[in-house]
N, C-alpha and C. Protein backbone atom coordinates (compact mmCIF):
# COMPACT_ATOMS: atom_id res chain seq x y z
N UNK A 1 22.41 49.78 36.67
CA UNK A 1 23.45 49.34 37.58
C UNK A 1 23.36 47.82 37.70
N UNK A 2 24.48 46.81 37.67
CA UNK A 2 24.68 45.47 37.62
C UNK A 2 24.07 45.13 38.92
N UNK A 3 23.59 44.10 39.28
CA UNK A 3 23.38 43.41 40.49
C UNK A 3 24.71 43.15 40.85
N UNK A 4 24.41 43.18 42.27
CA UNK A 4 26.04 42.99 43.11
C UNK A 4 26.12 41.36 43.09
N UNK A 5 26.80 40.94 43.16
CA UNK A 5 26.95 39.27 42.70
C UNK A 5 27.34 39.01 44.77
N UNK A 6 27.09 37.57 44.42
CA UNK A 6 26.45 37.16 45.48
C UNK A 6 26.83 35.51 45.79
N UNK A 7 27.22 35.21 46.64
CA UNK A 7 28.06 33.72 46.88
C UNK A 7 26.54 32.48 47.00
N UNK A 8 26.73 31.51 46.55
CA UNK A 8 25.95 30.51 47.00
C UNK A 8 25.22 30.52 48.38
N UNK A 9 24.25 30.35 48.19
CA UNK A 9 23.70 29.43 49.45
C UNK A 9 24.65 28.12 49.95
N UNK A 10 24.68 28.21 50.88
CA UNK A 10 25.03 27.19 51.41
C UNK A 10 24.17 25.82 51.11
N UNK A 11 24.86 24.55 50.53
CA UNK A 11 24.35 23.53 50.18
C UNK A 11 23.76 23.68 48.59
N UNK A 12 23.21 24.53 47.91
CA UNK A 12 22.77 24.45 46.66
C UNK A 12 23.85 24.34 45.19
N UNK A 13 25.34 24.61 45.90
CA UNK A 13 25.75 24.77 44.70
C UNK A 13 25.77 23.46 44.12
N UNK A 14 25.68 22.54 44.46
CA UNK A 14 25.41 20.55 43.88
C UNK A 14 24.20 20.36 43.13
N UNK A 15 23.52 21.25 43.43
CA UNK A 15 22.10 21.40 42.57
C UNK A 15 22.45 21.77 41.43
N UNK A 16 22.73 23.49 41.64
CA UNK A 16 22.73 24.01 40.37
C UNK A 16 23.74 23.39 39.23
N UNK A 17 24.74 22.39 39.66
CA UNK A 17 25.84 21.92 39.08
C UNK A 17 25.05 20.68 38.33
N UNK A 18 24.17 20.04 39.19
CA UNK A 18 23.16 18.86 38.42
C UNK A 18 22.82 19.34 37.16
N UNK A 19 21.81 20.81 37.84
CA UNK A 19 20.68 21.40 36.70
C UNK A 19 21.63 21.63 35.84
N UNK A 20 22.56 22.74 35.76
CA UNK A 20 23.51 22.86 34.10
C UNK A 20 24.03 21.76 33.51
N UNK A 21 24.56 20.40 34.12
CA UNK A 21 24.98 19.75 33.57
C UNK A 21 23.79 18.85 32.51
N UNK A 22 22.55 18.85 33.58
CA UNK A 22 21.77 18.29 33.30
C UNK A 22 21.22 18.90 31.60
N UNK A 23 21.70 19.33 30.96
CA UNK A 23 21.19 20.48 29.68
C UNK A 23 21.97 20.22 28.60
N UNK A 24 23.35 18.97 28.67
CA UNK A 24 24.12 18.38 28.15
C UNK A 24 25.79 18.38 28.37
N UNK A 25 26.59 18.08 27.67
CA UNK A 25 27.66 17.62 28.34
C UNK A 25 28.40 18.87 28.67
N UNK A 26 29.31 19.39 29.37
CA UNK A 26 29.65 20.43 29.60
C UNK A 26 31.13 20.71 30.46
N UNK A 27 31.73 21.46 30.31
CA UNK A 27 33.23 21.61 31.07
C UNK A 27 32.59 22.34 32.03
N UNK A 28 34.00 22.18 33.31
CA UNK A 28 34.14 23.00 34.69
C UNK A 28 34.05 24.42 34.15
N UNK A 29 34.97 25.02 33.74
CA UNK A 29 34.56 26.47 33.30
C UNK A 29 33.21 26.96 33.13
N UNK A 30 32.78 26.39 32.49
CA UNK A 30 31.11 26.77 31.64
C UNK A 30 30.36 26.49 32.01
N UNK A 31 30.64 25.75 33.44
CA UNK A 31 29.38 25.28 34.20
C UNK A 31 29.49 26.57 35.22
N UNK A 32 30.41 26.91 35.37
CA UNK A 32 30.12 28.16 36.51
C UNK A 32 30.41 29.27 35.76
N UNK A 33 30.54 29.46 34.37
CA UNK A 33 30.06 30.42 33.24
C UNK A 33 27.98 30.41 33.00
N UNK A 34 28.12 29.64 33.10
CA UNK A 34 26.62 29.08 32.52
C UNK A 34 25.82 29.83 33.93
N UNK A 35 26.03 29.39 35.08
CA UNK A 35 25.29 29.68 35.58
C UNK A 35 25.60 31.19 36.65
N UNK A 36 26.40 31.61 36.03
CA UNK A 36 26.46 33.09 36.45
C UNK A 36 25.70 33.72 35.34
N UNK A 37 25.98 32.91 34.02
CA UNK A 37 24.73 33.99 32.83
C UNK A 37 23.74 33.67 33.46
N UNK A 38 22.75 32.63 33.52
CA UNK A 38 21.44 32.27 33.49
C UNK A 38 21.21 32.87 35.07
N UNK A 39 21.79 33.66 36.20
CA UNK A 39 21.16 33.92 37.34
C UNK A 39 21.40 35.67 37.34
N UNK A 40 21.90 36.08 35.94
CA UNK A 40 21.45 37.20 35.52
C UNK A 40 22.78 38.13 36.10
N UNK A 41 24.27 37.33 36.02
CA UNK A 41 25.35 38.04 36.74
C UNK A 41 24.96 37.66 38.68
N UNK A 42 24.15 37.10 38.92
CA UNK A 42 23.81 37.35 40.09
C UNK A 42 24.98 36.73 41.64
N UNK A 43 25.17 35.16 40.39
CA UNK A 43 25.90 33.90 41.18
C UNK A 43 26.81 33.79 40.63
N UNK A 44 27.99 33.63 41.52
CA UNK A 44 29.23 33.25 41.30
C UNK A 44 29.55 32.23 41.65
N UNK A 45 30.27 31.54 41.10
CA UNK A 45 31.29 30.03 41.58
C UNK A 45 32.65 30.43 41.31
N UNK A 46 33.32 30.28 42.51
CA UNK A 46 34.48 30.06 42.26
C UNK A 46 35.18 28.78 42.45
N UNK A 47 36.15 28.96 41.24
CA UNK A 47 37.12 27.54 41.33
C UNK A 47 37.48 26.55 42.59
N UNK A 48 37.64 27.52 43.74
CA UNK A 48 37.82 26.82 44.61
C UNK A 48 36.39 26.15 45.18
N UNK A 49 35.80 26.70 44.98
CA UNK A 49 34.17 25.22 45.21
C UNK A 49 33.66 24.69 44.18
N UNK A 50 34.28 25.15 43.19
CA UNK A 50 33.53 24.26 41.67
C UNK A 50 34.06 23.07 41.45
N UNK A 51 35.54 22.96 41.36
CA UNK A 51 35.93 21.57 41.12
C UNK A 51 35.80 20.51 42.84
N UNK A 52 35.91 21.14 43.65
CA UNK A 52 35.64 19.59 44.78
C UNK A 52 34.33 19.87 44.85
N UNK A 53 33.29 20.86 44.11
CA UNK A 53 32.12 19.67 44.22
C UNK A 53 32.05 18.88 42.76
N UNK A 54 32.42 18.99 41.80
CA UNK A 54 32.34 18.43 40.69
C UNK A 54 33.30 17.02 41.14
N UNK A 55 34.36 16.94 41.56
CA UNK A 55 34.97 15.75 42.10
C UNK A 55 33.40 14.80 43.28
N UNK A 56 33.14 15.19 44.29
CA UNK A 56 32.32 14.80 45.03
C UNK A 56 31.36 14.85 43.82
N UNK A 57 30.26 14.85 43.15
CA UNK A 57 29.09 14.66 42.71
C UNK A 57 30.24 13.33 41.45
N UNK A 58 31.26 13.30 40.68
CA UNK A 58 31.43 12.49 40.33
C UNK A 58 31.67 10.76 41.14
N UNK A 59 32.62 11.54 42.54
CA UNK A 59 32.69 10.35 43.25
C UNK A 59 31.41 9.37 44.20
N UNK A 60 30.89 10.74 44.00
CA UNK A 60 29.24 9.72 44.32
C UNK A 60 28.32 8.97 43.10
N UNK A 61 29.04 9.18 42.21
CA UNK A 61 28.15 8.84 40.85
C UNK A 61 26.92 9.38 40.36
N UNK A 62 27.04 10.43 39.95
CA UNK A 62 25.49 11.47 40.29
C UNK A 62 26.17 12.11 38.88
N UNK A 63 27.55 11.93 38.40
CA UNK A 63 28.42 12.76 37.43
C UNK A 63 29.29 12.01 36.64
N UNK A 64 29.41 12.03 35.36
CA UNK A 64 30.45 11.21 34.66
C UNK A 64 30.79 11.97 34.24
N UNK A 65 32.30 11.14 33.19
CA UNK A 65 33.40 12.36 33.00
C UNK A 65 34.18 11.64 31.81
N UNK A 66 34.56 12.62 31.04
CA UNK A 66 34.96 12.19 29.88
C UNK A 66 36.26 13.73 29.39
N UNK A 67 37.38 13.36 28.80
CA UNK A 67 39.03 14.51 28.38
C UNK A 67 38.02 14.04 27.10
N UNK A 68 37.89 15.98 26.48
CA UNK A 68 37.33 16.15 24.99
C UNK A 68 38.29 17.11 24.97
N UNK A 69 38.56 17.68 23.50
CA UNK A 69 38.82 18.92 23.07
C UNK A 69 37.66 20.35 23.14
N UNK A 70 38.33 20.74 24.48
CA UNK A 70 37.04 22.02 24.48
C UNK A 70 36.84 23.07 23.13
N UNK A 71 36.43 24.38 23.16
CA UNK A 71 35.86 25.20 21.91
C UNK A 71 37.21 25.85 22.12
N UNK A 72 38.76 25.95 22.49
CA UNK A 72 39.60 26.70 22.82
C UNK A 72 40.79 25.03 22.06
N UNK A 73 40.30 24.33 21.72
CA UNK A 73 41.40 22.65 21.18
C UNK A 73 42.16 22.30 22.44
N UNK A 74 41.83 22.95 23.70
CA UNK A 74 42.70 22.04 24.48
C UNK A 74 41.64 21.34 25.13
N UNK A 75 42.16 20.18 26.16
CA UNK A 75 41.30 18.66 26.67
C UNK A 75 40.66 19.75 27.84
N UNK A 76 39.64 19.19 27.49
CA UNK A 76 38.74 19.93 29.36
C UNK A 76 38.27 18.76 29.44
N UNK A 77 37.98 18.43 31.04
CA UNK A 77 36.96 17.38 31.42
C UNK A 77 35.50 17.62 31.49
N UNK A 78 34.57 16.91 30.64
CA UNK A 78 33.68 17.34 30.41
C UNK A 78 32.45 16.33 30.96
N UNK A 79 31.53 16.94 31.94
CA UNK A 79 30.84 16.18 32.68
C UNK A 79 29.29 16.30 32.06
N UNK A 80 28.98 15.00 32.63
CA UNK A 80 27.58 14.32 31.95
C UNK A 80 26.47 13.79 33.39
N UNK A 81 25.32 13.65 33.36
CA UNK A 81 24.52 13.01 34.22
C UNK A 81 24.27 11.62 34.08
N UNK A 82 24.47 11.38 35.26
CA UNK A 82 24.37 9.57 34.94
C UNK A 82 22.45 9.60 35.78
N UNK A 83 22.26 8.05 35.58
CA UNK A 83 20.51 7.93 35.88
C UNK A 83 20.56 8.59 37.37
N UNK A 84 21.72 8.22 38.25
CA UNK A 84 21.64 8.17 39.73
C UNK A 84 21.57 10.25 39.53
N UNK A 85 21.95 10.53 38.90
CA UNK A 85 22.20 11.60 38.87
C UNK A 85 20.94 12.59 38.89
N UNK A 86 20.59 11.94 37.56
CA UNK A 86 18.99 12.36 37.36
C UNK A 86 18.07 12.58 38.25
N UNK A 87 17.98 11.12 39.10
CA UNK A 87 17.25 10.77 39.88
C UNK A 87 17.25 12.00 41.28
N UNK A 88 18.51 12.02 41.42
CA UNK A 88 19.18 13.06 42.66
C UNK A 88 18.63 14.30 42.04
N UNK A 89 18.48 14.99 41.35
CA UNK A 89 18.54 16.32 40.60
C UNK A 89 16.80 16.26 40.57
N UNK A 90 15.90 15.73 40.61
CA UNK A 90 14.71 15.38 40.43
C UNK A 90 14.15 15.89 42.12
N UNK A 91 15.22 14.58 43.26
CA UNK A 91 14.59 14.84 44.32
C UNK A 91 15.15 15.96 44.98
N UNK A 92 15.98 16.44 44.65
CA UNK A 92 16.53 18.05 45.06
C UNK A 92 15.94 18.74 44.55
N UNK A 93 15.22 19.10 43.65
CA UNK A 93 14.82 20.26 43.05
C UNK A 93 13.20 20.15 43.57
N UNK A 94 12.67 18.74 43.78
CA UNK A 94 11.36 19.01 44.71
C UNK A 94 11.45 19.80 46.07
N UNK A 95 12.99 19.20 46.72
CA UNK A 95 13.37 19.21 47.96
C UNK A 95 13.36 20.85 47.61
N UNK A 96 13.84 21.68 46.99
CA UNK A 96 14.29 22.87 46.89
C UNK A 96 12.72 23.80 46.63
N UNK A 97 12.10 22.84 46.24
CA UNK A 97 10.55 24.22 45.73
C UNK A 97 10.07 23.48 46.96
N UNK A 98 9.79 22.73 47.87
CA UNK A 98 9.19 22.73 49.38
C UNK A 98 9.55 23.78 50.14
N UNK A 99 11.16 24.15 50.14
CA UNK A 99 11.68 24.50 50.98
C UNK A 99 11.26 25.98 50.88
N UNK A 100 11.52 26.42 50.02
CA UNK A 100 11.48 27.99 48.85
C UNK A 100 10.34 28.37 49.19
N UNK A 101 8.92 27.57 49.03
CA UNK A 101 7.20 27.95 49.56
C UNK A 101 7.54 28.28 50.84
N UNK A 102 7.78 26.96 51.74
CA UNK A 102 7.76 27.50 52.98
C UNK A 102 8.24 28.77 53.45
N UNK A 103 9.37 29.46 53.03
CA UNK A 103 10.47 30.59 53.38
C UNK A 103 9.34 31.56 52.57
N UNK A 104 8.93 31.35 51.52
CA UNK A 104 8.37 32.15 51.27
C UNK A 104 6.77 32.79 51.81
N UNK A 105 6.37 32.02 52.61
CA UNK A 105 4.90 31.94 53.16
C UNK A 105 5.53 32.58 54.70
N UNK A 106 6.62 32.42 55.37
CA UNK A 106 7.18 33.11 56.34
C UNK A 106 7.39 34.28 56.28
N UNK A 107 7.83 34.80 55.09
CA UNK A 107 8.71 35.95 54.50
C UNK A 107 6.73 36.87 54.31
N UNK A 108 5.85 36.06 53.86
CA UNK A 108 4.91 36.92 53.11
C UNK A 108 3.97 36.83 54.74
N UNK A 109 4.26 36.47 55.92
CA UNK A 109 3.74 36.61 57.26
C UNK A 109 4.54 37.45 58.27
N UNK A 110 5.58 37.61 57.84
CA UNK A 110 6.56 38.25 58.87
C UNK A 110 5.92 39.42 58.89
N UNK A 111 6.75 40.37 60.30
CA UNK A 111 6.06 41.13 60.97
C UNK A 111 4.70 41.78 60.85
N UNK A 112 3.96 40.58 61.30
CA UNK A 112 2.47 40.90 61.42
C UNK A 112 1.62 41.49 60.46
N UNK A 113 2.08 40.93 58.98
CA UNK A 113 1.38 40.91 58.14
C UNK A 113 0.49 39.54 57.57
N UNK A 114 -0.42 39.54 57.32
CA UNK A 114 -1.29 38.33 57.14
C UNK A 114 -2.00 38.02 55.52
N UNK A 115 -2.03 36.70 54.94
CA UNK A 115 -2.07 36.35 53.41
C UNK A 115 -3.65 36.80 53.41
């Protein structure tokens, strides 16, 4: 039986949009193709939060952008990581395994169980 698919966390989908892009250049489609494969069917993006955060991570400069001919010959906009980008995707993803231990050291104490 498929895993039931499952909406973002709140706040992470700018991450995961770093991390895929971060793997080389890539269209809006296939970035929220990409990462519904790689979370095993689990995560969904939909259009309506994929492109205004892909607008916002470009307008902060964290994202560049370039009209190619996608694998279909028509123009997709196809986004790239700039350094600022890097840099952001580096301290989020520390920010994200702090956060993840902690929840998880709660989760492995909750109701009165002890490590």
């Amino acid at each position: 039986m498929p895993a039931a698919k499952s909406d973002l966390p709140q706040g992470t989908l700018d991450l995961l949009i770093l991390k895929v892009v971060n793997l080389g250049p890539i269209h809006g489609y296939a970035i929220a193709q990409r990462i519904q494969q790689i979370s095993r069917e689990v995560l969904t993006v939909q259009q309506g939060s994929l492109y205004p955060a892909l607008h916002r991570l470009e307008n902060r400069g964290l994202l560049a952008a370039e009209w190619k001919p996608s694998d279909t010959g028509r123009d997709a906009k196809f986004y790239r990581l700039t350094a600022k980008g890097r840099a952001q995707l580096k301290s989020e993803t520390a920010d994200w395994a702090r956060l993840t231990e902690a929840i998880g050291l709660i989760l492995a104490t909750a109701g009165g169980e002890t490590l």
